[in-house]
C-alpha atoms as a PDB file:
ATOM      1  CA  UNK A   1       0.000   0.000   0.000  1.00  0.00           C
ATOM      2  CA  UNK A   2       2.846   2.216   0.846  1.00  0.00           C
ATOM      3  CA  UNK A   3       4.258   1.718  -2.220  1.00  0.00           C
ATOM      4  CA  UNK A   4       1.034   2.450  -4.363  1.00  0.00           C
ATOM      5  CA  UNK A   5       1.033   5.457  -2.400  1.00  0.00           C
ATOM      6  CA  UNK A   6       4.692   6.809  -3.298  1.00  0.00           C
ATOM      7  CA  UNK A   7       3.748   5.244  -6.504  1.00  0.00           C
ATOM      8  CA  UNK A   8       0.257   8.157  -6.936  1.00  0.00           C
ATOM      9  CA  UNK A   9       1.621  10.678  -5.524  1.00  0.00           C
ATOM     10  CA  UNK A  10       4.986  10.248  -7.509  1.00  0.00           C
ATOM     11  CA  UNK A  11       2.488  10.519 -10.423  1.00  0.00           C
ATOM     12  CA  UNK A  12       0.953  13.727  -9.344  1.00  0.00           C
ATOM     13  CA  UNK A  13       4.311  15.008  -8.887  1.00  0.00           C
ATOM     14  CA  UNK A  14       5.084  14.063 -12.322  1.00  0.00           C
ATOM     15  CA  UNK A  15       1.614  15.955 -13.528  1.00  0.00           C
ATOM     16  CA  UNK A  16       2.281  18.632 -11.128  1.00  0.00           C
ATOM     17  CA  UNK A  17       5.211  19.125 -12.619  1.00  0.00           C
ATOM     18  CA  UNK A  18       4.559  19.043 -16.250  1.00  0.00           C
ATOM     19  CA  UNK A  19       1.467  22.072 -16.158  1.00  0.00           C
ATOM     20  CA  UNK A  20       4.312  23.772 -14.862  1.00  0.00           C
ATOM     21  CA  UNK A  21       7.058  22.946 -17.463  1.00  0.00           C
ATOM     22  CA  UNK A  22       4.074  23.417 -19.717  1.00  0.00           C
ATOM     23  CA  UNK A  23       3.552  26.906 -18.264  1.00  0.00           C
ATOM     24  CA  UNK A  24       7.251  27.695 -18.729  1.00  0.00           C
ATOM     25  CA  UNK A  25       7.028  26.548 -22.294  1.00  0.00           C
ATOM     26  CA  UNK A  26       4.858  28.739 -23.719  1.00  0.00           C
ATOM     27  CA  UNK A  27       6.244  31.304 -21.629  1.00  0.00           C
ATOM     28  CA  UNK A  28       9.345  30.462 -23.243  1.00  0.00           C
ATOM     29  CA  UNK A  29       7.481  31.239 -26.593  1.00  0.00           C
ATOM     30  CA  UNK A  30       6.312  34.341 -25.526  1.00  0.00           C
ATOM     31  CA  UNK A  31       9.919  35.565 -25.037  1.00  0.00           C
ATOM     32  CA  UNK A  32      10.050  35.955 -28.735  1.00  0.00           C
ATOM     33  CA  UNK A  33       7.127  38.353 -28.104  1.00  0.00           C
ATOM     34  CA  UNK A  34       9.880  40.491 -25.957  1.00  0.00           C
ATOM     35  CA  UNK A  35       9.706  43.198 -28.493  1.00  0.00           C
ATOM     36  CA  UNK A  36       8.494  44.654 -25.395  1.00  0.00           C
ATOM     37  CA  UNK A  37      12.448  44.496 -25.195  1.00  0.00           C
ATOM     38  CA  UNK A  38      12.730  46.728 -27.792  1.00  0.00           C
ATOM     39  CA  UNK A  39       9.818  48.820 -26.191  1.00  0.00           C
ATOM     40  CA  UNK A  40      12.342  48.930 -22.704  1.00  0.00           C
ATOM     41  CA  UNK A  41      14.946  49.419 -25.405  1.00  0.00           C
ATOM     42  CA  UNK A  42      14.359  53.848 -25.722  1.00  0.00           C
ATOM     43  CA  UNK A  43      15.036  53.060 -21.833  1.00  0.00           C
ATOM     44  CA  UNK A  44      18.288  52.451 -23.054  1.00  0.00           C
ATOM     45  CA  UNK A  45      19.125  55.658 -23.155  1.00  0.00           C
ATOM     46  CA  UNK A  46      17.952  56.057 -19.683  1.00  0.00           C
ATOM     47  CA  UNK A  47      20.554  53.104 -18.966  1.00  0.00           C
ATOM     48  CA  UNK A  48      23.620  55.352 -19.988  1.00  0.00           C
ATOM     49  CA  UNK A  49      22.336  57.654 -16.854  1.00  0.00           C
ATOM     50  CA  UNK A  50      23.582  55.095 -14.632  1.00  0.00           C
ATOM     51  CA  UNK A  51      26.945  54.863 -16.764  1.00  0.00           C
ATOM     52  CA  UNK A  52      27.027  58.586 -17.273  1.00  0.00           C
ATOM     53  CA  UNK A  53      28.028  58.252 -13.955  1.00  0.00           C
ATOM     54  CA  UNK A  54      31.079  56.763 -14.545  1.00  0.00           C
ATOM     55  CA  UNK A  55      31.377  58.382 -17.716  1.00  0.00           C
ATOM     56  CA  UNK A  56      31.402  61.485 -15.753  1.00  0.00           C
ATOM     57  CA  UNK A  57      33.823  60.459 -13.521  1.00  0.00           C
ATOM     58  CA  UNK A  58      35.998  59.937 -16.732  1.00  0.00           C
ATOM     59  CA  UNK A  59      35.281  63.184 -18.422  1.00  0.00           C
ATOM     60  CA  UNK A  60      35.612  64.596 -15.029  1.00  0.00           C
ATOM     61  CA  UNK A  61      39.593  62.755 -15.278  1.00  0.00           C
ATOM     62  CA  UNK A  62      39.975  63.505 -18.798  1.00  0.00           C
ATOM     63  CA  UNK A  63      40.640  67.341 -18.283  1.00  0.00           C
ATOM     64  CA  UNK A  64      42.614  66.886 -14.649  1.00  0.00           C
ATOM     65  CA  UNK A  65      44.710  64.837 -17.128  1.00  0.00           C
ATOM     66  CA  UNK A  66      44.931  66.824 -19.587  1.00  0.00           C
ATOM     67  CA  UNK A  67      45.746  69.908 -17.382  1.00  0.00           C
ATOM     68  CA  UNK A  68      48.245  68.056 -15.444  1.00  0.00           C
ATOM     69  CA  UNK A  69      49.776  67.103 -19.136  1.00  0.00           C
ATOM     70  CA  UNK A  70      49.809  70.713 -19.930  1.00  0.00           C
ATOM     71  CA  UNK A  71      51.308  71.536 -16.730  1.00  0.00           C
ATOM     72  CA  UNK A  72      53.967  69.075 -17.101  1.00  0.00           C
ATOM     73  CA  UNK A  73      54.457  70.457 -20.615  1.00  0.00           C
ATOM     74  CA  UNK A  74      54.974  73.534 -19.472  1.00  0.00           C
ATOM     75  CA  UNK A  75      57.000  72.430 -16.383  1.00  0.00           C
ATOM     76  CA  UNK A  76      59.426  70.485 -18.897  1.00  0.00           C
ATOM     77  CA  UNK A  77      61.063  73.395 -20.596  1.00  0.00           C
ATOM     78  CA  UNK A  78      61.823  75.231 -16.805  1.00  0.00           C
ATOM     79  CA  UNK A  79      63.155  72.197 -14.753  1.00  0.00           C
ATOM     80  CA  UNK A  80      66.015  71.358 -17.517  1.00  0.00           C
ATOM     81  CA  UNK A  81      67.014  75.280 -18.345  1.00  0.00           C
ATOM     82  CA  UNK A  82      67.132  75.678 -14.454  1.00  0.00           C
ATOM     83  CA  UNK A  83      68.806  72.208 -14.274  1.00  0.00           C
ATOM     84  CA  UNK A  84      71.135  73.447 -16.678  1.00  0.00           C
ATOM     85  CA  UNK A  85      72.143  77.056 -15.461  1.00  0.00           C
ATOM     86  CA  UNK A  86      72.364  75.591 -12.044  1.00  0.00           C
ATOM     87  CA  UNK A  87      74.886  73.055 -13.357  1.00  0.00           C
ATOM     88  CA  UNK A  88      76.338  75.704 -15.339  1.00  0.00           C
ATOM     89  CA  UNK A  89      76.608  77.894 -12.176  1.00  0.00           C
ATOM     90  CA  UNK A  90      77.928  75.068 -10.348  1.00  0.00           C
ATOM     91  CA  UNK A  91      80.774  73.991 -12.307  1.00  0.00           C
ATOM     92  CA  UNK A  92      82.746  77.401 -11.619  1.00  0.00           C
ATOM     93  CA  UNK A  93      84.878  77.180  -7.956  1.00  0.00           C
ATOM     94  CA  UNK A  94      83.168  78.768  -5.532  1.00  0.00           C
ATOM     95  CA  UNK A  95      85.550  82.250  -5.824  1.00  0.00           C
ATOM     96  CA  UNK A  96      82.891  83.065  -8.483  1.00  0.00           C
ATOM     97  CA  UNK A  97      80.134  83.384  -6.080  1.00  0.00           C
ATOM     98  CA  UNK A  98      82.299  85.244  -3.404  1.00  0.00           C
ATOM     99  CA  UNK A  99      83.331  87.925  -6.622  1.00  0.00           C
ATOM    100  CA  UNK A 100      79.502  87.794  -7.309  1.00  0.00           C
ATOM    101  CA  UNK A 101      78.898  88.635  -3.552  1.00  0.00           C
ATOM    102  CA  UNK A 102      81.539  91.400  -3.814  1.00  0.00           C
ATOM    103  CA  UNK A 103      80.325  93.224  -6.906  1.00  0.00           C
ATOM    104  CA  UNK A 104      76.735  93.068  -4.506  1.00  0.00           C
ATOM    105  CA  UNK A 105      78.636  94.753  -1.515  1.00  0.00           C
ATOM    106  CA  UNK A 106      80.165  97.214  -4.318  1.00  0.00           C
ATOM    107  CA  UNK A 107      76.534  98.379  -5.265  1.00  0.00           C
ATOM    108  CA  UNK A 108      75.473  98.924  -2.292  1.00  0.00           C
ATOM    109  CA  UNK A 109      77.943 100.850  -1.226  1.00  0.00           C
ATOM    110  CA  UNK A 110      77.872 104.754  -2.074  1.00  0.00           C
ATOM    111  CA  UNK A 111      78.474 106.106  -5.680  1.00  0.00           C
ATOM    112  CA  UNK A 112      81.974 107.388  -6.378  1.00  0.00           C
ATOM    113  CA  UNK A 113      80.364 110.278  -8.315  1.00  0.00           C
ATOM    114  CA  UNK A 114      79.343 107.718 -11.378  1.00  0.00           C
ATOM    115  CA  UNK A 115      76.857 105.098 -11.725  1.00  0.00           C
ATOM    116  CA  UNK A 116      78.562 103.860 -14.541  1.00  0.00           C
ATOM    117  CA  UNK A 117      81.616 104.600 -16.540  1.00  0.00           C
ATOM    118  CA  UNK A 118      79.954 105.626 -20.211  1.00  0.00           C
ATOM    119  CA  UNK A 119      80.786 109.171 -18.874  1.00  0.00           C
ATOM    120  CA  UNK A 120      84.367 108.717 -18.626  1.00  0.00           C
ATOM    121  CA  UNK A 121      85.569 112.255 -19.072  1.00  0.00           C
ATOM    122  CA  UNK A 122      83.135 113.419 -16.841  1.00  0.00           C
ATOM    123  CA  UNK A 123      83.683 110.844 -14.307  1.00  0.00           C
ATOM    124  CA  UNK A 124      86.368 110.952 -10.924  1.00  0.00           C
ATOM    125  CA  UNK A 125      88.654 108.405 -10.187  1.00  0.00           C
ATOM    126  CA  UNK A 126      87.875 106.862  -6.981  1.00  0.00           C
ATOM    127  CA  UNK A 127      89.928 108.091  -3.798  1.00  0.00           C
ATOM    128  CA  UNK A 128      91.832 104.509  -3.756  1.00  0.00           C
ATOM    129  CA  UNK A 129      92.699 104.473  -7.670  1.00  0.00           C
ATOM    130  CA  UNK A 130      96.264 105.790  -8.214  1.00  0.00           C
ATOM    131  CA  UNK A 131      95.801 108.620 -10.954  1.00  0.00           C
ATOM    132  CA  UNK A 132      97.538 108.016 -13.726  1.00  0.00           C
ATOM    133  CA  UNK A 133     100.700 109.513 -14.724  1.00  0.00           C
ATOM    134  CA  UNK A 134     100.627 112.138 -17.535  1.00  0.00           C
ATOM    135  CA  UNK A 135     102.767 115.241 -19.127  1.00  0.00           C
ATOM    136  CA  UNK A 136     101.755 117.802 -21.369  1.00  0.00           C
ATOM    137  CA  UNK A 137     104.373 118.889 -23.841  1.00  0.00           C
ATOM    138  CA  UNK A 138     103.776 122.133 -26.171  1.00  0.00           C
ATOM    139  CA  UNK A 139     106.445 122.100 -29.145  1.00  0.00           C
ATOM    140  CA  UNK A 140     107.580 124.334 -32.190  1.00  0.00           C
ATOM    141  CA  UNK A 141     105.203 122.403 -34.618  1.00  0.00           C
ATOM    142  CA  UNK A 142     102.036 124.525 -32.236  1.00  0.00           C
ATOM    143  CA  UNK A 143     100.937 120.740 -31.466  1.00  0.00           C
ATOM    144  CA  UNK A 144     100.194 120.198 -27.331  1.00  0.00           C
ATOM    145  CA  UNK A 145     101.153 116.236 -26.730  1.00  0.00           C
ATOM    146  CA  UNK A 146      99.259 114.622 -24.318  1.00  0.00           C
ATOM    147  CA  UNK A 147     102.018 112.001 -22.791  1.00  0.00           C
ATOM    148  CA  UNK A 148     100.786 108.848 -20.448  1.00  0.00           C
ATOM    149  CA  UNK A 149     103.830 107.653 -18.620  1.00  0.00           C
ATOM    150  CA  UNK A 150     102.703 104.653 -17.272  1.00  0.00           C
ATOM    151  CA  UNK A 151     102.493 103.420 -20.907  1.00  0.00           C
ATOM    152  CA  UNK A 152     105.399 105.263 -22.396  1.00  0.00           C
ATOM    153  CA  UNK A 153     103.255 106.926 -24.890  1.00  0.00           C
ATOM    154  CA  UNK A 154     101.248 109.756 -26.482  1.00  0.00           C
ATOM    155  CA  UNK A 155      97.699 109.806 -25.382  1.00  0.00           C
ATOM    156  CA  UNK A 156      96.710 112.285 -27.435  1.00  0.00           C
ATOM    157  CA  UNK A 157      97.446 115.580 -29.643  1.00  0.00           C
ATOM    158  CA  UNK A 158      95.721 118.717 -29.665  1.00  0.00           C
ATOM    159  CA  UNK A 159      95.733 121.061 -32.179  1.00  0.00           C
ATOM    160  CA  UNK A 160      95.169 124.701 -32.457  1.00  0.00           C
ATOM    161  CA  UNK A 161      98.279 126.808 -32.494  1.00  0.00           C
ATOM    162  CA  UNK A 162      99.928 128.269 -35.377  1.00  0.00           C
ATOM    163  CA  UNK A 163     103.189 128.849 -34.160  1.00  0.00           C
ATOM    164  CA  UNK A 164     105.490 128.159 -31.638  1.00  0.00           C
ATOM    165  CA  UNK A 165     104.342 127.352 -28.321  1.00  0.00           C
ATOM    166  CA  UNK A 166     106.357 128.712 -25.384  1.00  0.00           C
ATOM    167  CA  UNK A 167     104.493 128.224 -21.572  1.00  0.00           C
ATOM    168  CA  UNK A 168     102.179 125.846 -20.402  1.00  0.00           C
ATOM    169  CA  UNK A 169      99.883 125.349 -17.039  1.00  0.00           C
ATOM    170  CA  UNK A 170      97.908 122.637 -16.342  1.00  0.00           C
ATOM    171  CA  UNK A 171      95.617 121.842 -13.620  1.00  0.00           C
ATOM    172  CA  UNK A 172      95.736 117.722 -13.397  1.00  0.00           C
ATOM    173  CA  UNK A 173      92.707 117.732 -10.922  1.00  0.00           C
ATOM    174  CA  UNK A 174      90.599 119.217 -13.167  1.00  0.00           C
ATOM    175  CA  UNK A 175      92.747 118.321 -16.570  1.00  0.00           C
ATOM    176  CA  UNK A 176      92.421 122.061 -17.911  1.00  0.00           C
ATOM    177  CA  UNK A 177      95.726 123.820 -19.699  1.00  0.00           C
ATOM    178  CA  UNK A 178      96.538 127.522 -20.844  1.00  0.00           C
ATOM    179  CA  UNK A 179      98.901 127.704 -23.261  1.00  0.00           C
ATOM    180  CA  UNK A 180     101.296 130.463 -24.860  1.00  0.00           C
ATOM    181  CA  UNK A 181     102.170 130.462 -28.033  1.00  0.00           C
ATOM    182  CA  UNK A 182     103.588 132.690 -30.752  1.00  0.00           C
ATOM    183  CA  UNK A 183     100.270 133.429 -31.966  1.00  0.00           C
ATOM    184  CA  UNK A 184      97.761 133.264 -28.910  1.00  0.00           C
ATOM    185  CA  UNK A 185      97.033 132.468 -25.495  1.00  0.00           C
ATOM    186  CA  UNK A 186      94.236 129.382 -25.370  1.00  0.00           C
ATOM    187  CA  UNK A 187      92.467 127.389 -23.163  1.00  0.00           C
ATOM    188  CA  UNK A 188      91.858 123.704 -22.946  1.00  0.00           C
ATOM    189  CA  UNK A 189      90.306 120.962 -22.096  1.00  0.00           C
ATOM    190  CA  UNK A 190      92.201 117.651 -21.982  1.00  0.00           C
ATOM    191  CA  UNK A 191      89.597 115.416 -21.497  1.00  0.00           C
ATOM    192  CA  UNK A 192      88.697 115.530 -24.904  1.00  0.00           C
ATOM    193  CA  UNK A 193      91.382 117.680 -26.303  1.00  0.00           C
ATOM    194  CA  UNK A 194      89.261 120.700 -27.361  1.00  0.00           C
ATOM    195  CA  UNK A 195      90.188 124.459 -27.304  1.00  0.00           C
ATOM    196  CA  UNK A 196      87.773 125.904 -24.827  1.00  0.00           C
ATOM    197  CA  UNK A 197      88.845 129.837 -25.866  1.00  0.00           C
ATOM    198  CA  UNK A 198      91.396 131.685 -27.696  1.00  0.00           C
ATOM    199  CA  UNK A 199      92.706 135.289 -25.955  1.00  0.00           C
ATOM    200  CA  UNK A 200      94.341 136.340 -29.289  1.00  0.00           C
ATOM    201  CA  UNK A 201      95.446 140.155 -27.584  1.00  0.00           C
ATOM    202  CA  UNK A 202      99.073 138.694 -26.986  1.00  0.00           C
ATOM    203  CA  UNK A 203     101.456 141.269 -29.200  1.00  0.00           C
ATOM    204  CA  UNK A 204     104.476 139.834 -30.089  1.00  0.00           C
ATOM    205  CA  UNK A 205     103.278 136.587 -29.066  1.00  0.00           C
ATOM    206  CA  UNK A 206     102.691 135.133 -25.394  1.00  0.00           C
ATOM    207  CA  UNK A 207     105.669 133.860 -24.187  1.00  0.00           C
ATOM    208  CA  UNK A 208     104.830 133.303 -20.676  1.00  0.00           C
ATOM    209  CA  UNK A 209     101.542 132.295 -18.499  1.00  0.00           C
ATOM    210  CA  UNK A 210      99.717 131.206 -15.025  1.00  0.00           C
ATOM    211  CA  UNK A 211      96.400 130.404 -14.405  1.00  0.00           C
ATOM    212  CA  UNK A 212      94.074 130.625 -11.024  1.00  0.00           C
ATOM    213  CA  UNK A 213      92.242 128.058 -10.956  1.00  0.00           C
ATOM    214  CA  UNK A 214      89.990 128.782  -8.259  1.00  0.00           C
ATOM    215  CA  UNK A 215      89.342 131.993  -9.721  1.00  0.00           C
ATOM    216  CA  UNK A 216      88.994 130.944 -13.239  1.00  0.00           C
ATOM    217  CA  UNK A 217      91.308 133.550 -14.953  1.00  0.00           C
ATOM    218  CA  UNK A 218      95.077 133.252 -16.442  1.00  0.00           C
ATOM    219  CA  UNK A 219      97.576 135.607 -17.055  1.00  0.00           C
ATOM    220  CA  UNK A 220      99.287 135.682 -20.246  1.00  0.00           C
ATOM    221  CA  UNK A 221     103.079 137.506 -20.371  1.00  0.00           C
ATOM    222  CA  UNK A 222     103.634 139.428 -23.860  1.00  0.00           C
ATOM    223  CA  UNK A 223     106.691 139.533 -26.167  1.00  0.00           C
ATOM    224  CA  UNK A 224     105.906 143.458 -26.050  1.00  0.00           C
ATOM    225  CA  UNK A 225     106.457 143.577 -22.130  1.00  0.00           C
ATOM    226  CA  UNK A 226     102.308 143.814 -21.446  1.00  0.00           C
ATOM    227  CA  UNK A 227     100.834 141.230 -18.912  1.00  0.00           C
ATOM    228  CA  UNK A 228      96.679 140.278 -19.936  1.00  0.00           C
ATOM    229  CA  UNK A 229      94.380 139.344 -16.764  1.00  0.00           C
ATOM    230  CA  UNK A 230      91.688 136.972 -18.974  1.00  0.00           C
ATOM    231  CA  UNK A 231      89.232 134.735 -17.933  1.00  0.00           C
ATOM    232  CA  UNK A 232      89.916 131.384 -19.485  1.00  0.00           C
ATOM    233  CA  UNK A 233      86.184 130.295 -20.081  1.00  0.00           C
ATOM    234  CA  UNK A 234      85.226 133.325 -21.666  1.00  0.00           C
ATOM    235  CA  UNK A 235      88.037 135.030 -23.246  1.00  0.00           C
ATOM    236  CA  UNK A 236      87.094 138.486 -21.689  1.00  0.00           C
ATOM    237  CA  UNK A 237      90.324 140.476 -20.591  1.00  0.00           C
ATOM    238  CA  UNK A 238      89.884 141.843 -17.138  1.00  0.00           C
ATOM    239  CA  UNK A 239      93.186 143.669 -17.134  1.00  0.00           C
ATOM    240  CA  UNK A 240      95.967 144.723 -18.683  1.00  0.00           C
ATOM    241  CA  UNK A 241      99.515 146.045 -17.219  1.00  0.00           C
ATOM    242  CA  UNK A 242     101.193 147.758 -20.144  1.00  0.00           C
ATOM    243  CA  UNK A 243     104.499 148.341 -19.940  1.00  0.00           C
ATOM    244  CA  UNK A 244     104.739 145.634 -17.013  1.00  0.00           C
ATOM    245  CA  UNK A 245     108.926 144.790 -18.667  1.00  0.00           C
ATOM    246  CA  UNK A 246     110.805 147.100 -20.759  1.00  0.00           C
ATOM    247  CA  UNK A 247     111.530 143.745 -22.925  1.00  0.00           C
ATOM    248  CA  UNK A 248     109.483 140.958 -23.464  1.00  0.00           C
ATOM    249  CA  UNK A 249     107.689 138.864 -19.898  1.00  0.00           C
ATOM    250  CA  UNK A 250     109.781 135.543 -19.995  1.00  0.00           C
ATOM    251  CA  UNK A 251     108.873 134.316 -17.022  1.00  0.00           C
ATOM    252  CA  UNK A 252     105.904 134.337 -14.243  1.00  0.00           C
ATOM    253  CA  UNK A 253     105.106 132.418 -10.766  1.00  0.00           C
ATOM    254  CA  UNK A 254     102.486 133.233  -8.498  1.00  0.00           C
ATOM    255  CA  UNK A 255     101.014 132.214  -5.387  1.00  0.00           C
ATOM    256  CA  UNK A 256      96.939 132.855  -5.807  1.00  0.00           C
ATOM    257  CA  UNK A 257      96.333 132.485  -1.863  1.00  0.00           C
ATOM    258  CA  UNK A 258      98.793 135.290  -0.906  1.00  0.00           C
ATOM    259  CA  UNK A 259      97.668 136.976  -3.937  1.00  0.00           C
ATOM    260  CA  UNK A 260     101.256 138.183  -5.019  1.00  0.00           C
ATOM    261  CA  UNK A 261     102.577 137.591  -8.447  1.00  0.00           C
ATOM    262  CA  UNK A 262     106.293 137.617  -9.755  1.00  0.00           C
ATOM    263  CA  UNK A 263     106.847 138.668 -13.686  1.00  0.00           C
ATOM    264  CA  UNK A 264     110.613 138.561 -14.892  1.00  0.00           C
ATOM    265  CA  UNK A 265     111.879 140.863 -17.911  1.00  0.00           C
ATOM    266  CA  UNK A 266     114.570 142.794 -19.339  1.00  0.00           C
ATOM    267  CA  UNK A 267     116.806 143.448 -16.187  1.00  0.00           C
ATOM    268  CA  UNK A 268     114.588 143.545 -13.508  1.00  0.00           C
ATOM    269  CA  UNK A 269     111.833 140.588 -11.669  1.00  0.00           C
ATOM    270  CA  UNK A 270     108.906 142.276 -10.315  1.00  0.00           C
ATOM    271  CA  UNK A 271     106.349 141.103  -7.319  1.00  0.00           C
ATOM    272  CA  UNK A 272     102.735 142.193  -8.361  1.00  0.00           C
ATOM    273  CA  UNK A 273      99.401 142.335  -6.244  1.00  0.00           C
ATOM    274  CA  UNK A 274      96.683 139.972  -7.720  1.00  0.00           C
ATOM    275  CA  UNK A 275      94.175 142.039  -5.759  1.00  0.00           C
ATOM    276  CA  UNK A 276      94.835 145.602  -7.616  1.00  0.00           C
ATOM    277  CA  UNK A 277      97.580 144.606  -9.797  1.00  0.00           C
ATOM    278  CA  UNK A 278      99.664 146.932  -8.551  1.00  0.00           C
ATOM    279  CA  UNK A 279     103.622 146.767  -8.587  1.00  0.00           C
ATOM    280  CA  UNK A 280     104.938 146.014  -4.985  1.00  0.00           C
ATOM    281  CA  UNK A 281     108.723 145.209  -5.564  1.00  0.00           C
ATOM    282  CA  UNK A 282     111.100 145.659  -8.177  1.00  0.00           C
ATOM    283  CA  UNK A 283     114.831 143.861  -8.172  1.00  0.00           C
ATOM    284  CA  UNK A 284     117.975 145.116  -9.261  1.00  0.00           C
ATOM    285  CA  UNK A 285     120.918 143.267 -10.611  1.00  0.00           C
ATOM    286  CA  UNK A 286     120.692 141.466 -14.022  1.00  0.00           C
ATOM    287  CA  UNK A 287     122.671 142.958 -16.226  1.00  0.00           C
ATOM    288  CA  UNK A 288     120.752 141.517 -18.788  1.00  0.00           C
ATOM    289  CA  UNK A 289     117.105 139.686 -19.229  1.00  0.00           C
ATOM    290  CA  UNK A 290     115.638 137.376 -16.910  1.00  0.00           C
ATOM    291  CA  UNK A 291     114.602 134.119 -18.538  1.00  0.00           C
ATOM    292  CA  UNK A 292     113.480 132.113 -15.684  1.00  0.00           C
ATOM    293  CA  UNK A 293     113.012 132.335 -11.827  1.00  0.00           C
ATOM    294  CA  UNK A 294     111.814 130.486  -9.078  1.00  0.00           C
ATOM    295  CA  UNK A 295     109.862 131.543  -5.688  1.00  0.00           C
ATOM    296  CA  UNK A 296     109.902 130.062  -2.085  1.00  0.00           C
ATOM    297  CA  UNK A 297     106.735 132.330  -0.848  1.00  0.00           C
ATOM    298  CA  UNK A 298     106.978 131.013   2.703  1.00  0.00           C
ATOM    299  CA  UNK A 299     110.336 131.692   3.283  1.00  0.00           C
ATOM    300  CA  UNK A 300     110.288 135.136   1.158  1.00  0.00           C
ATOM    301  CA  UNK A 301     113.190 134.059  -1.097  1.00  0.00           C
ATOM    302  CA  UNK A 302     113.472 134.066  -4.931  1.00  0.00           C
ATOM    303  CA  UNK A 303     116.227 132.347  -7.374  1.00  0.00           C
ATOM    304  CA  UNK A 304     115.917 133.677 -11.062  1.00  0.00           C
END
């Protein structure tokens, strides 16, 4: 009996299950009917929402990407030129960067009356430079010579006088001359070797001079005996002393703080006042002219 039993319901599982493999069946038929797929499928588009997602993340990495690409482009160039200066800067000793450290200190410290040296005839050497060594020469050609004697050579010639030249005086702080010559008195400027002026009242020729520097005027000695008072900037004559020598004024010294000037002539050396220009001594002696002389102002003694 038992066994008819497992044998029914065994059956009625069997028929149970069948309806239901039947059901499946024609289910499985319908499937082809799924062109309510197709009906889902303009949800498709809906379905690339949930990707968009992650295809937002990636757009959202394409551009970080692409900037840091950029970036690193741009970083490229800098990193090797840097790279390479530094390695540049580096393979000098290390006395480079203690000169470069030096030429700092030098700019910061105060200007030595230049801030660069374009202007060198205008600019001062500084207090710790040894000036150079120079000469001025004036010779029978009327050509001044402009001598360095460091470098045993001529610097420079100026040009201007037509005859011989005869006296000279030169200030070497300021580099400014007055010459004498056969047929004028100039001034100069030796910076650039130009005639500043030209006192052309010298009769017979100028065959002595001094200049005051501080006061800006020279005196020119005449062939004729005269002595001329000019400024040298201008030219302008502020006094004359005719008849200062019976011969020609051959030779002059002065001392511009005492204000005392000594001429020597034909026969006689005379002391003159700068102030007035008035005569306040006149030797005796010489039988014959006095070329040359020399003055110790402190001591009151004179050698001509």
């Amino acid at each position: 009996k038992k066994d008819k039993k497992d044998k029914k319901e065994k059956k009625k599982e069997k028929q149970d299950a069948q309806p239901e493999s039947g059901t499946q069946q024609p289910s499985q038929p319908s499937q082809p009917s799924q062109p309510s797929q197709p009906s889902q499928a303009p949800q498709a588009p809906q379905a690339p929402q949930a990707p968009s997602d992650d295809e937002g993340l990636e757009a959202e990495a394409l551009p970080t990407e692409a900037a840091e690409t950029s970036a690193a482009k741009q970083s490229e160039p800098v990193p090797p030129a840097a790279t390479v200066d530094s390695t540049e800067d580096a393979k000098p000793t290390p006395a480079l960067s203690e000169a470069e450290k030096a030429f700092e200190e030098e700019d910061n410290e105060p200007a030595m009356g230049m801030s660069s040296f374009e202007a060198f005839e205008v600019a001062q050497p500084a207090a710790s430079q040894k000036p150079k060594a120079l000469a001025l020469s004036g010779a029978e050609d009327g050509f001044l010579r402009l001598w360095d004697l460091e470098s045993h050579s001529c610097s420079r010639i100026l040009e201007g006088h037509s005859g011989v030249i005869h006296a000279l005086a030169v200030n070497w702080d300021t580099l400014e001359a007055v010459s004498g010559a056969d047929d004028s008195s100039k001034s100069w400027n030796l910076r650039d070797g130009s005639c500043v002026k030209t006192m052309s009242e010298t009769p017979d020729g100028c065959t002595a001079v001094e200049a005051d520097w501080a006061g800006g005027r020279a005196v020119s000695g005449c062939g004729d005996g005269s002595l001329k008072v000019w400024n040298y900037s201008s030219a302008e004559i502020l006094h004359r002393i005719r008849d200062a020598h019976r011969g020609g004024v051959w030779a002059m010294e002065a001392n511009w703080d005492e204000k005392k000037l000594a001429s020597a002539g034909n026969e006689r050396i005379k002391i003159w006042s700068t102030s007035d220009w008035t005569c306040m001594y006149c030797t005796k002696g010489h039988a014959g002219g006095v070329m040359c002389l020399s003055v110790n102002w402190p001591g009151a003694q004179l050698l001509a």
